[in-house]
Protein backbone atom coordinates (compact mmCIF):
# COMPACT_ATOMS: atom_id res chain seq x y z
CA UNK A 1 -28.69 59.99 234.89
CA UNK A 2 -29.74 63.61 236.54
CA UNK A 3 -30.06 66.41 234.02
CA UNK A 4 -29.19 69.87 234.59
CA UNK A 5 -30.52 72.90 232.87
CA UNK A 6 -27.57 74.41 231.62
CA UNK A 7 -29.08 77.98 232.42
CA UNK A 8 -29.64 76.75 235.74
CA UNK A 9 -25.65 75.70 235.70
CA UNK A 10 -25.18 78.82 234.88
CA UNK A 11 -27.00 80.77 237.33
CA UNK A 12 -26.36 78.42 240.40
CA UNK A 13 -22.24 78.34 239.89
CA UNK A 14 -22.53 82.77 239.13
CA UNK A 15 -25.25 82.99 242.16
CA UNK A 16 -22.95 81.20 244.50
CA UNK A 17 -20.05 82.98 243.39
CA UNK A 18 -21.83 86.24 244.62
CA UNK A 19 -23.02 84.75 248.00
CA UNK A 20 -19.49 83.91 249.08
CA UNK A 21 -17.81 86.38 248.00
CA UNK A 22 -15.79 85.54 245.35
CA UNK A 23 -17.10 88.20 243.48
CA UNK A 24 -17.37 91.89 245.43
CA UNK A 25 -20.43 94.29 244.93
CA UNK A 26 -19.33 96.24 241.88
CA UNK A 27 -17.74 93.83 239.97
CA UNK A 28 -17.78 93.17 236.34
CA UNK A 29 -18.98 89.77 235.55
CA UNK A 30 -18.00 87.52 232.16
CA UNK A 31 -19.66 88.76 228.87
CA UNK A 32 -22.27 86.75 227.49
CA UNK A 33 -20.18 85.77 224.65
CA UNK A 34 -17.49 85.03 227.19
CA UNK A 35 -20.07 82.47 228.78
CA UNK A 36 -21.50 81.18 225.75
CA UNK A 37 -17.87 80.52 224.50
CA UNK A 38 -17.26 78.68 227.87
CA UNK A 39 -19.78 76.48 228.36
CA UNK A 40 -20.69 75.75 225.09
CA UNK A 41 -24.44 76.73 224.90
CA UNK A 42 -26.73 79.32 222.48
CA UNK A 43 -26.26 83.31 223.69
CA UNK A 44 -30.31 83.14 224.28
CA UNK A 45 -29.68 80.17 227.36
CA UNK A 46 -27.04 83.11 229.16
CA UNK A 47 -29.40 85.70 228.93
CA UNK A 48 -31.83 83.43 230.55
CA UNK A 49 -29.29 82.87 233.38
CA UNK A 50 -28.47 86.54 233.80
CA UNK A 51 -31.77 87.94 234.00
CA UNK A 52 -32.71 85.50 236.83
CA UNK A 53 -30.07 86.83 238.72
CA UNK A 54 -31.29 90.30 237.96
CA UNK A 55 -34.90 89.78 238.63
CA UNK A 56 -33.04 88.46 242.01
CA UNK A 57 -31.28 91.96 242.42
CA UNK A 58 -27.99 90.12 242.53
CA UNK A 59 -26.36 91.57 239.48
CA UNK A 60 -27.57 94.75 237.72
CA UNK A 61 -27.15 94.96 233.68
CA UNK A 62 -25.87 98.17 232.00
CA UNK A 63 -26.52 98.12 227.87
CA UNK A 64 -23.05 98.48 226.29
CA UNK A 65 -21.29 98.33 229.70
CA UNK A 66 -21.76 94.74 230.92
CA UNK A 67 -22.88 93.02 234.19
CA UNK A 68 -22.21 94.20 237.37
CA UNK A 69 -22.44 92.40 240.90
CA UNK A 70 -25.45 94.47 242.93
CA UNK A 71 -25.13 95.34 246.40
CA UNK A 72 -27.55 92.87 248.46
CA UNK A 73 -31.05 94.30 249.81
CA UNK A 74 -30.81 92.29 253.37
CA UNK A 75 -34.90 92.89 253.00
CA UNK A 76 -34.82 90.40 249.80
CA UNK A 77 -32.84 87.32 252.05
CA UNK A 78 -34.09 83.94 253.61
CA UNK A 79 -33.07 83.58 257.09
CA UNK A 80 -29.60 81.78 255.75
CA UNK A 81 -28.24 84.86 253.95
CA UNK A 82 -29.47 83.55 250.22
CA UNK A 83 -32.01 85.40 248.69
CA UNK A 84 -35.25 83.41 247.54
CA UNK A 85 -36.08 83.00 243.93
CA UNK A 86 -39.94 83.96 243.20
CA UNK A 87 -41.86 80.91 243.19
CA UNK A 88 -44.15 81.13 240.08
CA UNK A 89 -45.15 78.47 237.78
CA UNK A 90 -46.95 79.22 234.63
CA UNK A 91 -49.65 76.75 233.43
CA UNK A 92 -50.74 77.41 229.60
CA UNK A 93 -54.08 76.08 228.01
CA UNK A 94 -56.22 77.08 224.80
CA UNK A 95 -59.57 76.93 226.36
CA UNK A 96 -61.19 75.10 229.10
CA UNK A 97 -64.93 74.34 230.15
CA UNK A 98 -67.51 72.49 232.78
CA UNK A 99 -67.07 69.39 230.11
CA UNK A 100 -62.98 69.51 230.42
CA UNK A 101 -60.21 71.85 231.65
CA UNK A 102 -61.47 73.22 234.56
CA UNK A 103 -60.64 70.35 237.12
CA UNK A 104 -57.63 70.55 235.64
CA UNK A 105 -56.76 74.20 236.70
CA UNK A 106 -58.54 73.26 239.87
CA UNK A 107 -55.87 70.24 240.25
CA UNK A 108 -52.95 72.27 239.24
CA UNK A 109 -53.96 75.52 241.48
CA UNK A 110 -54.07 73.19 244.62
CA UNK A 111 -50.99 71.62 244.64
CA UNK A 112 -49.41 74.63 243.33
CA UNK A 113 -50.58 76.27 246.62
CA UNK A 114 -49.99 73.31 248.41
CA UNK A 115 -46.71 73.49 247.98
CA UNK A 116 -46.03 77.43 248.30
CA UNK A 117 -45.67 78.30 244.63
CA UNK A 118 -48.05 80.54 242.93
CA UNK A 119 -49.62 79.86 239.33
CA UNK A 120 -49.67 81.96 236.19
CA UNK A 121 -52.32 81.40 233.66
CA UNK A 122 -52.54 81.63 230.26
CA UNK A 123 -55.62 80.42 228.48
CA UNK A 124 -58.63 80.79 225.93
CA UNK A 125 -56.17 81.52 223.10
CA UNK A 126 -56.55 80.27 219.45
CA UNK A 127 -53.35 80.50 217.99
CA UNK A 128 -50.13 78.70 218.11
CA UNK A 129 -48.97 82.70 217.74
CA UNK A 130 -51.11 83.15 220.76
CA UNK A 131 -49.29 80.47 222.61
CA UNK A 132 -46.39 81.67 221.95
CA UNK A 133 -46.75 84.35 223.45
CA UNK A 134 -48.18 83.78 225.97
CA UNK A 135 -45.59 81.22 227.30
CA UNK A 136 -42.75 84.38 226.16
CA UNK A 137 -44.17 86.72 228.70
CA UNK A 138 -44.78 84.41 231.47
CA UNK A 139 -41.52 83.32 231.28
CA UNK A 140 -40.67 87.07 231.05
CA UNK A 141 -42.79 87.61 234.25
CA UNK A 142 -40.76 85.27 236.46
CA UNK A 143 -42.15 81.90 235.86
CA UNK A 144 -39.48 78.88 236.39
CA UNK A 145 -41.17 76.32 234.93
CA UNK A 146 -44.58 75.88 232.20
CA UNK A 147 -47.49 73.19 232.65
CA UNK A 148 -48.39 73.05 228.82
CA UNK A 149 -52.00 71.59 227.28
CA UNK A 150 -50.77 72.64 223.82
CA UNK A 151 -53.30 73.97 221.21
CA UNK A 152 -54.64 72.00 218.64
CA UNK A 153 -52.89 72.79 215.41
CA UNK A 154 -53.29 71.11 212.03
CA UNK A 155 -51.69 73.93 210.20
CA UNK A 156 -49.14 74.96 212.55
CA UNK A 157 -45.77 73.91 215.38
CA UNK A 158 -45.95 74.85 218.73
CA UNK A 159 -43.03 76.76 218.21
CA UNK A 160 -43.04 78.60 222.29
CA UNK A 161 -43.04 74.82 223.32
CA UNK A 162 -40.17 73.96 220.71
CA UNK A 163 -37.97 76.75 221.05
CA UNK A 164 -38.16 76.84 224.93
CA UNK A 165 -37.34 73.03 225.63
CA UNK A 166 -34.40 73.68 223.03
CA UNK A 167 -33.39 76.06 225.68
CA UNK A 168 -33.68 73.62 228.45
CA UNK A 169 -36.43 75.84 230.31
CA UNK A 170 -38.78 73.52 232.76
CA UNK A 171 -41.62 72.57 230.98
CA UNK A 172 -44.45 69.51 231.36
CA UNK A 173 -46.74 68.59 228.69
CA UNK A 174 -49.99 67.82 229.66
CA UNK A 175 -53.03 65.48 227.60
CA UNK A 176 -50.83 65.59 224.22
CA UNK A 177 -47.21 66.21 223.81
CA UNK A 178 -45.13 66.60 220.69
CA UNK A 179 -43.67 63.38 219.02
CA UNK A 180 -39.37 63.93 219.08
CA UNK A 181 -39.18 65.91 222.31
CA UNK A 182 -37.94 64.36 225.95
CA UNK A 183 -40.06 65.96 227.92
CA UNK A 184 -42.03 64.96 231.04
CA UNK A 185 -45.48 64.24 230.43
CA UNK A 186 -48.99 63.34 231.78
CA UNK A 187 -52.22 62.31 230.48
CA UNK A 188 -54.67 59.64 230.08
CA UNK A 189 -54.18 56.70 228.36
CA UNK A 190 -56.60 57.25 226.09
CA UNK A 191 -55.89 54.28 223.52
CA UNK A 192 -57.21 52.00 226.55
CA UNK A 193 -60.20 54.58 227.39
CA UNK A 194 -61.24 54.02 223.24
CA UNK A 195 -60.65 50.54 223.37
CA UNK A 196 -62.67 49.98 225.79
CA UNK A 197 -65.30 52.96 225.03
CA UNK A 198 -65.75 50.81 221.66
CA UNK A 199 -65.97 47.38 223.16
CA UNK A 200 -68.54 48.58 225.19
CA UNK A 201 -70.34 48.94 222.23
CA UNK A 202 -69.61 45.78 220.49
CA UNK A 203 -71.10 44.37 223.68
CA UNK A 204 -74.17 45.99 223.39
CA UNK A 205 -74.62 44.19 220.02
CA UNK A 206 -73.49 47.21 217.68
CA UNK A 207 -71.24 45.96 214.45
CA UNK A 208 -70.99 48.69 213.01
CA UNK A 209 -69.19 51.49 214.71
CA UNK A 210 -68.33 54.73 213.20
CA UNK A 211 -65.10 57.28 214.45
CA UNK A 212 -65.22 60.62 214.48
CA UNK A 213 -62.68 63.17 214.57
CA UNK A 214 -60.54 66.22 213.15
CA UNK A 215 -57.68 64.23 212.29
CA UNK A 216 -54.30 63.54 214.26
CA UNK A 217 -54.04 67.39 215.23
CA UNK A 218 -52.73 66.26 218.65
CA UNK A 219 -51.37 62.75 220.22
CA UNK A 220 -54.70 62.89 222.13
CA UNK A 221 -56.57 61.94 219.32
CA UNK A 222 -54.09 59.70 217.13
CA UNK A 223 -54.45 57.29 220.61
CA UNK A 224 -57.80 57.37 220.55
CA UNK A 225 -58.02 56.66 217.19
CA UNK A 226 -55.66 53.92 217.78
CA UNK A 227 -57.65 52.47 220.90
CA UNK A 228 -60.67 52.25 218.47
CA UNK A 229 -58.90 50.31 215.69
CA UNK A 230 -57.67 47.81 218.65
CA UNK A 231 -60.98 47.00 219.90
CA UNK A 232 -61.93 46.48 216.02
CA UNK A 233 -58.97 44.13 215.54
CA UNK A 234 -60.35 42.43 219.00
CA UNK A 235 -63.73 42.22 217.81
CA UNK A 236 -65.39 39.49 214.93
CA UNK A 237 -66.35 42.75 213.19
CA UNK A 238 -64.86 44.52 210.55
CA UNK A 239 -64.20 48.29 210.27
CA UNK A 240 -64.23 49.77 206.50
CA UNK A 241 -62.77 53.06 205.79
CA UNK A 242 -65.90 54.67 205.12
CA UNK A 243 -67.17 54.34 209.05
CA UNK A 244 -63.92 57.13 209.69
CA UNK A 245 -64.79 60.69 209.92
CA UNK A 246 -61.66 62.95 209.95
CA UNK A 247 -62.73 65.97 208.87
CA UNK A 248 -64.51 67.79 211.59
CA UNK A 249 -62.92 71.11 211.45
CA UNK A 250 -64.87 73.39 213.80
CA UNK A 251 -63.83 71.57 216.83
CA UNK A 252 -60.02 73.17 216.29
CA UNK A 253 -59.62 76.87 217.89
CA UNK A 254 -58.36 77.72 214.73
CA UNK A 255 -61.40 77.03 212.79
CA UNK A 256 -64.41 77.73 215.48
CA UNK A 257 -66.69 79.41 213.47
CA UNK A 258 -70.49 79.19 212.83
CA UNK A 259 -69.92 78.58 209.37
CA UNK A 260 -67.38 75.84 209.61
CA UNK A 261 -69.52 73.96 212.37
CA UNK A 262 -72.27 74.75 209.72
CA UNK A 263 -70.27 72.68 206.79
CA UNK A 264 -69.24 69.93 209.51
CA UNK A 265 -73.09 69.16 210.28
CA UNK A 266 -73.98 68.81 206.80
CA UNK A 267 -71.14 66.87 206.35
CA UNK A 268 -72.24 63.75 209.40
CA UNK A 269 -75.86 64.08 207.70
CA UNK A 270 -74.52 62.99 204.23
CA UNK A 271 -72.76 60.40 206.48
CA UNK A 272 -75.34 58.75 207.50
CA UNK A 273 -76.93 58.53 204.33
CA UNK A 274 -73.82 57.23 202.92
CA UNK A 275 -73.27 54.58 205.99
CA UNK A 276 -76.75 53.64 207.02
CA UNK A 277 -75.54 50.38 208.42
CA UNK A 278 -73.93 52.30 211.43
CA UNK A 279 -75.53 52.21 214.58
CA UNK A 280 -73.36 53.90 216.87
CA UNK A 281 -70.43 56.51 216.65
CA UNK A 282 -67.16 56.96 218.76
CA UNK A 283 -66.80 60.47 219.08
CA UNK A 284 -63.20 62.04 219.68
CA UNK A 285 -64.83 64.37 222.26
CA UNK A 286 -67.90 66.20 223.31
CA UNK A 287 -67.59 69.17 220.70
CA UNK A 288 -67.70 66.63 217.28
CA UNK A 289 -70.81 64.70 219.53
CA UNK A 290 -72.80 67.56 219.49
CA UNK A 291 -72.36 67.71 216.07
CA UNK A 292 -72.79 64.07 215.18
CA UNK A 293 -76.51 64.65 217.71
CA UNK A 294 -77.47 68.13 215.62
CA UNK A 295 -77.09 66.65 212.32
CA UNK A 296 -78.83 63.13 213.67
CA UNK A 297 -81.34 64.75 214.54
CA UNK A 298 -81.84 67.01 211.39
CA UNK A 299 -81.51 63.50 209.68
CA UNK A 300 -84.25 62.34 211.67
CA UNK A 301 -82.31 59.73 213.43
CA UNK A 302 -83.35 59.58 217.65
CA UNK A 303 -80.63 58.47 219.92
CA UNK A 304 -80.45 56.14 221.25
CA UNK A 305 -83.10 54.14 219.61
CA UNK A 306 -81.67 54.83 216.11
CA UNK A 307 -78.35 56.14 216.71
CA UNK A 308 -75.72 55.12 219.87
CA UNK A 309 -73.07 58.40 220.83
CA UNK A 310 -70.36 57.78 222.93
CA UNK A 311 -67.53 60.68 223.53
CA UNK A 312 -64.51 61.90 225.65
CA UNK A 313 -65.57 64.59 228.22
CA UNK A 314 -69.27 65.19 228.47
CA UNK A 315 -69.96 67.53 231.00
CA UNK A 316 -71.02 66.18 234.90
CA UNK A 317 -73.07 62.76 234.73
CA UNK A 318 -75.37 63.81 232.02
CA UNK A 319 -77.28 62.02 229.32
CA UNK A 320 -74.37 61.30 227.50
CA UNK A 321 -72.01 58.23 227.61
CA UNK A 322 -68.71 59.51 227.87
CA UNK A 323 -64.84 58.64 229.05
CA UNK A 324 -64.29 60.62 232.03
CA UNK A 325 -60.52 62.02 232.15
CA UNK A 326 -58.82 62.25 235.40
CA UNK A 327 -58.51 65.95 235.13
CA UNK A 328 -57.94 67.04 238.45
CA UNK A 329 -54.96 64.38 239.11
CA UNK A 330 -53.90 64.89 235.98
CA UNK A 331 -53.34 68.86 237.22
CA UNK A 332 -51.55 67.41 240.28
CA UNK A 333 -49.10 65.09 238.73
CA UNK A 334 -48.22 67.73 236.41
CA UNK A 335 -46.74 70.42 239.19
CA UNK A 336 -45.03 67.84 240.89
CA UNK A 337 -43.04 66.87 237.71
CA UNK A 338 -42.25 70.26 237.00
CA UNK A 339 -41.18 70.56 240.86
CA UNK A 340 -39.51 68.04 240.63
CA UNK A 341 -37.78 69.52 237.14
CA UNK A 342 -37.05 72.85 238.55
CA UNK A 343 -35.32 71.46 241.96
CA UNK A 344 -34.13 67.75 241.32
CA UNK A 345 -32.82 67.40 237.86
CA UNK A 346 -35.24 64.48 237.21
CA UNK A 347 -34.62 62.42 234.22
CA UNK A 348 -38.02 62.84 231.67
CA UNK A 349 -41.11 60.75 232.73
CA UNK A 350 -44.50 59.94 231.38
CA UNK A 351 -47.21 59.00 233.34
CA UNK A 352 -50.27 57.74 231.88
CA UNK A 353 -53.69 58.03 234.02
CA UNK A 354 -56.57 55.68 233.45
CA UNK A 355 -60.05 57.17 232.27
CA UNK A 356 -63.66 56.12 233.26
CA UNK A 357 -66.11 54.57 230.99
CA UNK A 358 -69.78 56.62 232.40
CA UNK A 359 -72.80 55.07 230.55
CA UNK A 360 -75.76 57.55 229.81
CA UNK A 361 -78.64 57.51 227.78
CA UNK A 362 -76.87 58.52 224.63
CA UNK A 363 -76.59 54.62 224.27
CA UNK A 364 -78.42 51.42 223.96
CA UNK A 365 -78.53 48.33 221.90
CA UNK A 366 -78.92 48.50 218.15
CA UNK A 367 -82.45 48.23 216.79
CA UNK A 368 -82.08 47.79 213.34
């Protein structure tokens, strides 16, 4: 069944009302309690309707007095009469780099232009404050609808992402979402791009096959995590509880601090002190391999020879073997959802896109 935004009910039926006619330049239109009352929805989701038709300069909004219809500015109308809503999407992101993020921009800033909308960025925030926001004042600034890569967060909610999709406000979750909300999504199925990441090493005659990771601060990573347990349940091997590093802090925004990425190294050297019977790590992306490769070598382990690295988004085709995201289709399919979320009332979808194993040097066969 086609959903409507009910702020975009609300809007539409007042909008149309002005067009034709029904209501006169001057008029007072219904209170937002009035509105609230009648269609049965939070005061916040009105005011959202009304000031799109003010940013519109269709109605004009007097504190204390009400909302009034606006005489029309012929200047601000399409060729049919009906004045154009601004076309601005905002896309939201904590950080991006060569290694991953910025074929995404690149992905959503070309289809954006390709199909005559304009993007708003928001990124290199650390904060689920920050994203907040962030997200607020785009939203405040005109955008219809928000491409979201939400932050990583072990301590916190992504309470802009929360409180807006309570609102109904357009918004498409990209590389993690958030477990309990219906909204559209698209990433890459990254319990396959593990799995096989981690049979790839099996094949190469490694038994022993460490994970590392900060925990399950996103859906990202809990899917990777569970893509390397599935190639261990596929395998002859067996994984112990020991081989699982969950810890890594300094790879969260929050906690990206020389002293933390200090504590994380020392923690993978007493690792492999503790587990010398593994010969190769899965690493839940390229900031935790860099770690795993600084304390390695402080360890005086050599990789490949000693020590096999694989991660998620190593940057170009470098010495590392890495999964290779889809970024830039990933960007892509994420404007057209929300397009299609803004204009066509599209039931929630979720699109997963596959990755590509890229073998570097960072691996080899086991040789002890």
């Amino acid at each position: 069944m086609n959903r409507t935004y009910k702020y975009l009910q609300i809007y539409n039926e007042l909008k149309d009302g002005i067009l034709s006619g029904k209501y006169s330049q001057g008029d007072c239109l219904a209170t937002e309690s009035e509105l609230q009352a009648q269609y049965g929805i939070s005061r916040i989701t009105v005011k959202k309707a009304m000031e799109m038709l003010a940013e519109e300069g269709l109605v004009e909004r007097f504190p204390g007095k009400g909302t009034f219809v606006a005489g029309q500015d012929p200047a601000a109308e399409s060729n049919d009469g009906e004045r154009e809503p601004r076309k601005i999407i905002g896309v939201v992101m904590s950080g991006f780099s060569d290694y991953f993020g910025s074929e995404f921009l690149r992905g959503v800033s070309e289809e954006t232009n390709r199909q005559g909308w304009t993007v708003m960025a928001g990124l290199d925030f650390t904060t689920t404050e920050d994203e907040r926001e962030i997200i607020q004042r785009q939203i405040e600034n005109g955008a219809r609808g928000i491409v979201a890569m939400m932050i990583h967060s072990p301590t916190g909610v992504n309470t802009g992402i929360v409180l807006n999709a309570m609102m109904d406000f357009p918004i498409v979750l990209a590389d993690r979402y958030l477990e309990g909300l219906s909204l559209p999504y698209v990433g890459t199925d990254n319990a396959d791009a593990a799995y096989k990441a981690t049979m790839y090493l099996f094949e190469l005659g490694h038994k022993h096959i460490g994970l590392v990771s900060s925990g399950p601060t996103t859906t990202a990573i809990t899917e990777r995590e569970s893509g390397y347990m599935r190639a261990y349940a596929m395998s002859r091997c067996t994984v112990r509880p020991e081989y699982l590093v969950t810890n890594i802090r300094s790879i969260i925004p929050e906690e990206s601090k020389p002293e933390i990425y200090r504590i994380d190294v020392e923690r993978m050297k007493r690792y492999f002190v503790e587990n010398p019977d593994v010969t190769a790590l899965l690493c839940i992306d390229y900031s935790s391999m860099k770690i795993c490769e600084a304390a390695a070598q402080e360890a005086g382990l050599r990789v490949p020879e000693d020590l096999s690295l694989v991660c998620f988004d190593a940057p170009g085709d470098g010495p590392y073997t890495h999964i290779r995201q889809p970024e830039k289709e990933m960007g892509i399919q994420a404007v057209r959802m929300l397009l299609d979320v803004i204009n066509g009332n599209r039931e929630p979808k979720r699109v997963l896109l596959p990755a590509e194993l890229r073998v570097g040097r960072s691996t080899g066969k086991p040789r002890r």
